[in-house]
Structure formats: structure tokens, C-alpha cells
Protein backbone atom coordinates (compact mmCIF):
# COMPACT_ATOMS: atom_id res chain seq x y z
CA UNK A 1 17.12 38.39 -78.29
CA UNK A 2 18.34 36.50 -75.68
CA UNK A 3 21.69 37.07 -73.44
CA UNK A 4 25.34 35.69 -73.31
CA UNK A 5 25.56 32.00 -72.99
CA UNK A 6 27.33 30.87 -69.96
CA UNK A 7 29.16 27.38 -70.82
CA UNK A 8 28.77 24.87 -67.62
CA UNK A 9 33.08 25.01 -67.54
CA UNK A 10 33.01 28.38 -66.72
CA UNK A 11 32.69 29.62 -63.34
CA UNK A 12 29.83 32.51 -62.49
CA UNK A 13 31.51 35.79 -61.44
CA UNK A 14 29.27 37.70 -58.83
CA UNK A 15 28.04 41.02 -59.70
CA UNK A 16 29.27 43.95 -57.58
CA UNK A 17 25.45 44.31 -56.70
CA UNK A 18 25.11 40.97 -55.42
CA UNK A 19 28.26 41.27 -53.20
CA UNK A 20 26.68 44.55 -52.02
CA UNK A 21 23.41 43.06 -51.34
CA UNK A 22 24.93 40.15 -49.06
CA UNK A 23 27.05 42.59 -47.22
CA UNK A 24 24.17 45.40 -46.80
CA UNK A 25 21.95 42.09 -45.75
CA UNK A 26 24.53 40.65 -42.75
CA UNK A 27 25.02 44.14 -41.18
CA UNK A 28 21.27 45.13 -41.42
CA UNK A 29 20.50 41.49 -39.55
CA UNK A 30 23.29 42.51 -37.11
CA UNK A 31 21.76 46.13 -36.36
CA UNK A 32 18.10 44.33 -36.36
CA UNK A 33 19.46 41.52 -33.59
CA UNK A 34 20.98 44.83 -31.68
CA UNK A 35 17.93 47.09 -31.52
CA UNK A 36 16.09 43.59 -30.61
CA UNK A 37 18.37 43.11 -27.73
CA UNK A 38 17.70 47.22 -26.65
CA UNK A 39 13.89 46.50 -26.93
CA UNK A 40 14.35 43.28 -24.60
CA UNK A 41 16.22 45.17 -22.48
CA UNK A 42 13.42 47.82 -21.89
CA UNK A 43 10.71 45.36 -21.57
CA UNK A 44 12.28 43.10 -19.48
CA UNK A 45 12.85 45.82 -16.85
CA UNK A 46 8.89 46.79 -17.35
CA UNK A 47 7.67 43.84 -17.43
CA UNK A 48 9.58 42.69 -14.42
CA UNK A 49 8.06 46.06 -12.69
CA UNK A 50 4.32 44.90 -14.05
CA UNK A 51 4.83 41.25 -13.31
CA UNK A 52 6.41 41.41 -9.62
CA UNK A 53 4.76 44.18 -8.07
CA UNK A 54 1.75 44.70 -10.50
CA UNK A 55 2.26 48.27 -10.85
CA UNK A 56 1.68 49.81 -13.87
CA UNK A 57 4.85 52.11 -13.96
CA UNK A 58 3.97 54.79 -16.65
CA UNK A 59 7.06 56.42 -15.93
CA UNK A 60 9.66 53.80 -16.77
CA UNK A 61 10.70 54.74 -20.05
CA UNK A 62 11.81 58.29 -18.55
CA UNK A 63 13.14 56.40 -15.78
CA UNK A 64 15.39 54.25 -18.29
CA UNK A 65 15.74 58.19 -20.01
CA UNK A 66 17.16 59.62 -16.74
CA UNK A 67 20.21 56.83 -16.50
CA UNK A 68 20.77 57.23 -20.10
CA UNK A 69 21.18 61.26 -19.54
CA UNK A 70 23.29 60.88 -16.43
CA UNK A 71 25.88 58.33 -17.79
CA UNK A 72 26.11 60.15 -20.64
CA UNK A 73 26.70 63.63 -19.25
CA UNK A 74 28.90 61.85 -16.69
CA UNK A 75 31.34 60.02 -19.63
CA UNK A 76 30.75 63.44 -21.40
CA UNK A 77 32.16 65.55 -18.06
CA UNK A 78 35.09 63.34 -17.92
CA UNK A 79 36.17 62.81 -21.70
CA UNK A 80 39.10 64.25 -22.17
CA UNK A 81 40.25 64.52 -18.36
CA UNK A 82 40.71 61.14 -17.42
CA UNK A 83 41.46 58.42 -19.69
CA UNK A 84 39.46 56.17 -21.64
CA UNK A 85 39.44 53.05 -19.43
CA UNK A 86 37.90 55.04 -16.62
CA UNK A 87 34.96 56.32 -18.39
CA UNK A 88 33.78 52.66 -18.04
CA UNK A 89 33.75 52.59 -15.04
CA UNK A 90 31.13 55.61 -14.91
CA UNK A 91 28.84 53.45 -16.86
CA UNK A 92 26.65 52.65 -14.02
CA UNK A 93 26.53 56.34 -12.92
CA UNK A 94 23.03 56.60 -14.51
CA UNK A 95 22.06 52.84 -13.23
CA UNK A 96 22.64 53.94 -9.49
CA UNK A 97 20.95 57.85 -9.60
CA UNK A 98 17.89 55.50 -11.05
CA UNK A 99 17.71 52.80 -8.11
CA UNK A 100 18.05 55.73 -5.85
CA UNK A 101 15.03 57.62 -7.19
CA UNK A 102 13.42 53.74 -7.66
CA UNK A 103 13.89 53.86 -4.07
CA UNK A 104 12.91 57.10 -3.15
CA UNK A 105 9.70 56.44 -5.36
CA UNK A 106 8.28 53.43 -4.04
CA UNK A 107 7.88 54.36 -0.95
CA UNK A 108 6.87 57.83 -0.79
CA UNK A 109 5.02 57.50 -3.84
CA UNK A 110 3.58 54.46 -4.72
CA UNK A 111 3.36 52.13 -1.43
CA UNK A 112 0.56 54.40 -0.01
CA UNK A 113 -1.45 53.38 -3.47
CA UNK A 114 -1.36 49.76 -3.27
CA UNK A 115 -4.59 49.46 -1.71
CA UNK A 116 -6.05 51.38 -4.41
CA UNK A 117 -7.15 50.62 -7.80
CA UNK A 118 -4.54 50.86 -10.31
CA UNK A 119 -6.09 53.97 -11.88
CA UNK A 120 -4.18 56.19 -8.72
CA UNK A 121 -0.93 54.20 -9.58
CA UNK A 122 -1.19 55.30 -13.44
CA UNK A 123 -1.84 58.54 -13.10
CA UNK A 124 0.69 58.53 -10.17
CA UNK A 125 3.40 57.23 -12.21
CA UNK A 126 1.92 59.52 -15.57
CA UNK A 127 2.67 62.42 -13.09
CA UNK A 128 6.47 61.07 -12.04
CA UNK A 129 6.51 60.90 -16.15
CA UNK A 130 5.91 64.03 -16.82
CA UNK A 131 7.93 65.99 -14.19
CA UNK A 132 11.34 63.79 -15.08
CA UNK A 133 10.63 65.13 -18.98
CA UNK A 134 10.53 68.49 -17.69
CA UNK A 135 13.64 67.75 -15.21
CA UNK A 136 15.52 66.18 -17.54
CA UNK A 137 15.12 69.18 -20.14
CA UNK A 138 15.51 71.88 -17.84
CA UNK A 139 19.30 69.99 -16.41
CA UNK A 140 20.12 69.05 -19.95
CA UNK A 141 18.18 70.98 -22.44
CA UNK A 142 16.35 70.02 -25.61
CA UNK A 143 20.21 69.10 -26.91
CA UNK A 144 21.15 65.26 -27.46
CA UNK A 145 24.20 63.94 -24.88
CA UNK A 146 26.15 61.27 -26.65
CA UNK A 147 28.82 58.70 -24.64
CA UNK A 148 30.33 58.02 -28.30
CA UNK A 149 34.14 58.40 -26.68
CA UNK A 150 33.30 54.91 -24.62
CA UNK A 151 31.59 52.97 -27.58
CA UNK A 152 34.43 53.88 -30.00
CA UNK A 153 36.89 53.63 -27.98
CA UNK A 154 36.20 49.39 -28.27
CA UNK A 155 36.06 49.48 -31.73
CA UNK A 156 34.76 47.18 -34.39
CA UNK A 157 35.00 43.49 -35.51
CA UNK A 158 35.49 41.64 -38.49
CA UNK A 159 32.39 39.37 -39.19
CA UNK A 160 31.62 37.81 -42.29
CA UNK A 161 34.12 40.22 -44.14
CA UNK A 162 32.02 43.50 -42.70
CA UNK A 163 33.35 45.99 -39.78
CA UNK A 164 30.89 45.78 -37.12
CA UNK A 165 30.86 48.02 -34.04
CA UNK A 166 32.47 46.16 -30.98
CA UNK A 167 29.61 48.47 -28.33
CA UNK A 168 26.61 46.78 -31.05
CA UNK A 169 27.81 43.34 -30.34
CA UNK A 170 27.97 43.74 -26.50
CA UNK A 171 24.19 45.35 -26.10
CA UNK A 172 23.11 41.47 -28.69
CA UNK A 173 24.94 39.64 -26.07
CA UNK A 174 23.67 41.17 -22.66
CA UNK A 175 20.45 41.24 -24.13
């Protein structure tokens, strides 16, 4: 048996699935570009550690952690007291409380191991690691902190016919 014949006059009417398809497609590009640009954003900071100073900073991703926790319980302190446009400007809250312990680190820690093999600087740095997990946990606790007031608070864009989150589209860019 074969199916309805479609004359070459009349026009082909998309299926609801393949509209759905095309519009689950374009946002799942968009949130693969965006979690690109976080990844890029991450490495570049380690590799840039690696690369200029050749240490091998085991504790960067907690460092990265630590500004992520204080900006967010700093936006989450505020919300509500201030108003919206002023949480942004506690954004790089977290950003300076991590250059200060970047430069309380270096020096204390890790400039008396540069004449050493790297092994001391790894399990220097796996040591810094794990005491900023266990700081981090006993300030914060085991409990998630969210800055969701600042990121939708911008909003979301029309692209390609789909709502996109306005906070997505600025992490593709800077990254």
C-alpha cells in the first residue's frame, strides 16, 4: 500500500514534529555554544596559570568554586534590599576575594617551591584544593547558592522564533 500522493502544485505543510525538531535543534546548539564558552573560560584561566608560570595549579577549579560561592551569596545577601541594578555591580565580589587569596597564595605558598620539582607544587596546590572544599562547605554548607535574581532580571531574546536567556548569550560572547 503506498501513501497519499502529493501533486507538485501543492505546497508541503510541515509536521508539528519537524517544527519541534528545528526549534529543540537551535536552542540545544545555543546551550552547546554556552557551556563551550564556560569550558573556555575555565581553561583559559588554567592554562594561562600552566603556560605563564608553569605551575601546575591543582586547586584552580575550587579557586574558580570560591568566586562562584562568594558572588553568589553576595547577590543572594542583597536580593531583595537593594535593587536589581546594583546586584551587578557585586558581580566581581567573588573575582576580587579570588585575586586576593591568588595573591596571598603565591607567595606564601608556592614561590618558596619554584626551585623544586613540580611534584611539591601538585601536592601543594592538591592540599590548597582540599582545604577550600572543606572551607567552602563549612561557610556555605552542602546547599547550592544560586544568583538567579541577576540572570533573570536581563531576560531573554528572540532568536530564530525561540526565547533564549539574555545571561546565556552574554557568557557565548565573553567567552
Amino acid at each position: 500500500m503506498t501513501g497519499p500522493v502529493v501533486h507538485s502544485h501543492e505546497a508541503k505543510v510541515p509536521h508539528q514534529s519537524e517544527t519541534m525538531s528545528v526549534d529543540f535543534l537551535i536552542i540545544q546548539v545555543l546551550n552547546s555554544l554556552q557551556y563551550a564558552s564556560a569550558l573556555f573560560l575555565l581553561a583559559a584561566g588554567l592554562s594561562l596559570i600552566y603556560g605563564v608560570m608553569r605551575i601546575v595549579n591543582m586547586a584552580h577549579g575550587s579557586m574558580y568554586a570560591l568566586g562562584a560561592y562568594v558572588t553568589a551569596w553576595a547577590v543572594g545577601t542583597a536580593t531583595g534590599r537593594v535593587p536589581v541594578a546594583v546586584l551587578f555591580l557585586l558581580m566581581p565580589a567573588g573575582a576580587l576575594v579570588v585575586a586576593a587569596a591568588g595573591m596571598v597564595m603565591e607567595p606564601v605558598l608556592l614561590r618558596p617551591l619554584y626551585k623544586r620539582t613540580e611534584e611539591y607544587v601538585l601536592l601543594a596546590t592538591f592540599g590548597t584544593l582540599l582545604m577550600l572544599e572543606d572551607a567552602m562547605k563549612f561557610l556555605w554548607g552542602g546547599n547550592p547558592l544560586s544568583a538567579t535574581t541577576l540572570w533573570q532580571s536581563l531576560g531573554s531574546a528572540n532568536i530564530l522564533g525561540q526565547r533564549y536567556p539574555v545571561y546565556n548569550i552574554l557568557v557565548f560572547l565573553i567567552g
